[in-house]
Protein backbone atom coordinates (compact mmCIF):
# COMPACT_ATOMS: atom_id res chain seq x y z
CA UNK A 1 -66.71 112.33 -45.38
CA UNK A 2 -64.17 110.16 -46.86
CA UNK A 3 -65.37 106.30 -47.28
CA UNK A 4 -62.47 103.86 -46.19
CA UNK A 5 -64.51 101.05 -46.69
CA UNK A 6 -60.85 98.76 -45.84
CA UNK A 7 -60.59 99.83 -42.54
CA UNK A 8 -64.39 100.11 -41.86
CA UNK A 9 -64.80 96.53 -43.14
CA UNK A 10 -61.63 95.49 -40.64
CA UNK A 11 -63.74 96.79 -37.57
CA UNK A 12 -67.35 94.71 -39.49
CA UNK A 13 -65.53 91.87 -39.23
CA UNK A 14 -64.52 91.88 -35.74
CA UNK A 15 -68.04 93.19 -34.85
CA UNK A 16 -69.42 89.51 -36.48
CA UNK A 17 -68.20 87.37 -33.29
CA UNK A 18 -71.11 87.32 -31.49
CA UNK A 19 -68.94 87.60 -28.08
CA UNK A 20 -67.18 90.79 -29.03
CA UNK A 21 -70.24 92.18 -29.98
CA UNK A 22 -71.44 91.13 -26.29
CA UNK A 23 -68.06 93.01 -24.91
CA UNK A 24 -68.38 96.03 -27.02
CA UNK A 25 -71.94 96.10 -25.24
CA UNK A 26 -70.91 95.48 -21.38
CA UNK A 27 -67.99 98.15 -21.86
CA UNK A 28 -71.09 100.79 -23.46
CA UNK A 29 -71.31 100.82 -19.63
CA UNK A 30 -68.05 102.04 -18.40
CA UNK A 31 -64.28 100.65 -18.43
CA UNK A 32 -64.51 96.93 -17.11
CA UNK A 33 -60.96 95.34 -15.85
CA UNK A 34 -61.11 91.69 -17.79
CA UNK A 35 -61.68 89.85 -14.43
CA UNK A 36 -64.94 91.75 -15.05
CA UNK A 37 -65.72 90.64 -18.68
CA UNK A 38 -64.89 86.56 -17.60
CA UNK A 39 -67.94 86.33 -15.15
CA UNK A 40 -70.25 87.14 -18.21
CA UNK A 41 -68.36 84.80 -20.34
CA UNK A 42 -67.77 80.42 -20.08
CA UNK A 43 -64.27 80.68 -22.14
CA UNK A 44 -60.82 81.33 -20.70
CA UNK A 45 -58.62 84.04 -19.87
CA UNK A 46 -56.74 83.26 -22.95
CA UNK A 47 -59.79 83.62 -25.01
CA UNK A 48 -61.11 87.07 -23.84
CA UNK A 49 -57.18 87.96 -24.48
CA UNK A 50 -57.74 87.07 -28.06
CA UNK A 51 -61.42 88.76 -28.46
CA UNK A 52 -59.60 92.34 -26.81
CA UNK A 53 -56.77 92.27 -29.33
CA UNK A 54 -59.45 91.65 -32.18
CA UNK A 55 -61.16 94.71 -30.66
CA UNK A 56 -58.07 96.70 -29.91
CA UNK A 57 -56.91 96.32 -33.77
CA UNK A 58 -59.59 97.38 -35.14
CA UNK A 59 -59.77 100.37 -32.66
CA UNK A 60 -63.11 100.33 -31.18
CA UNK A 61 -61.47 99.59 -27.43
CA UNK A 62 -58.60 100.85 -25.78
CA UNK A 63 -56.88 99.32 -22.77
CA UNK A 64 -55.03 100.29 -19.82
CA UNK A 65 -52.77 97.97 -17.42
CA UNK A 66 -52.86 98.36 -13.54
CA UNK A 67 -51.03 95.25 -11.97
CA UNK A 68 -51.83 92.22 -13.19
CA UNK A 69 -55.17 93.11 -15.16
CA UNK A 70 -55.71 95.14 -18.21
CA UNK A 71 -58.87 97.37 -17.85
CA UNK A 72 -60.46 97.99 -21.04
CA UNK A 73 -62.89 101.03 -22.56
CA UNK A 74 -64.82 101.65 -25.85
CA UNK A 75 -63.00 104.05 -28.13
CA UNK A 76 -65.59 107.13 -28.23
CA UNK A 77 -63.76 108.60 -31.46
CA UNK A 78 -63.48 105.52 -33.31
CA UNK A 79 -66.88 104.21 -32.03
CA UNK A 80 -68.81 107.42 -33.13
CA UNK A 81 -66.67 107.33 -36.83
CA UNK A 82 -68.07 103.79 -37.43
CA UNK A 83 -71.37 105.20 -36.77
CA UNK A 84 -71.41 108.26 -39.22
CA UNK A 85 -69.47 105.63 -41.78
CA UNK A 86 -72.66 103.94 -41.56
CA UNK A 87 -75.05 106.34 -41.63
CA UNK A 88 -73.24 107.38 -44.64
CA UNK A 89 -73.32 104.42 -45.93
CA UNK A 90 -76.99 103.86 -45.76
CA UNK A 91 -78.25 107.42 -46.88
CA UNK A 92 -78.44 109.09 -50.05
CA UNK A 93 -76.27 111.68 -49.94
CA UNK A 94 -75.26 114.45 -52.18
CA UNK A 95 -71.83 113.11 -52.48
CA UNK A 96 -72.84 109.05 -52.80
CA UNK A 97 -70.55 106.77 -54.60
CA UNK A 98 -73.93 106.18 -56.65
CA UNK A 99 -74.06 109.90 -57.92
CA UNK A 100 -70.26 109.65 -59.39
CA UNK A 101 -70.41 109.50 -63.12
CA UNK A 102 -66.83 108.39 -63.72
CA UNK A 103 -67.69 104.95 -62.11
CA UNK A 104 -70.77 104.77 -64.79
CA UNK A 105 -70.39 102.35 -67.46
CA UNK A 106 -73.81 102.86 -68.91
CA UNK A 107 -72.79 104.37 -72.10
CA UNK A 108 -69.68 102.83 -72.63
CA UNK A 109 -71.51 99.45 -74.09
């Protein structure tokens, strides 16, 4: 598996909100239209529009407009790569960063 710790550090980031982190665990459920998502939140509209666009970037959710509301889902595909990124990332592996010898400066000094 091929580490791009960029784009996996783009969806950390967005993860750190405490309130996406709450979204990303109501839509675990099922798609939820964002009517939906405000009665667990006490912010505005405006502000759950600016949490799903954070999410949206970074590819963990995925939206879908019918009328006036978007309805919103978790990205399966880009949900399950963040989790084998970290698993990776947290497992000794026979291709580790840690077992590359051209990053090793040891005996250069």
């Amino acid at each position: 598996m091929i580490k791009n710790y960029d784009a996996q550090s783009k969806i950390m980031k967005a993860l750190s909100d405490p309130n996406r982190l709450k979204i990303i665990d109501i839509l675990s459920c099922g798609e939820k239209c964002a009517c939906d998502l405000l009665e667990y939140f006490k912010f505005t509209q405006p502000t759950l529009s600016h949490h799903m666009k954070v999410l949206i970037d970074c590819g963990l959710v995925v939206s879908r407009r019918e009328g006036q509301w978007n309805h919103y889902s978790l990205n399966n595909n880009n949900c399950n790569k963040l989790m084998l990124f970290l698993m990776e990332l947290i497992t000794d592996t026979e291709d580790c960063i840690c077992k590359d010898k051209n990053n090793c400066n040891c005996n250069n000094a």
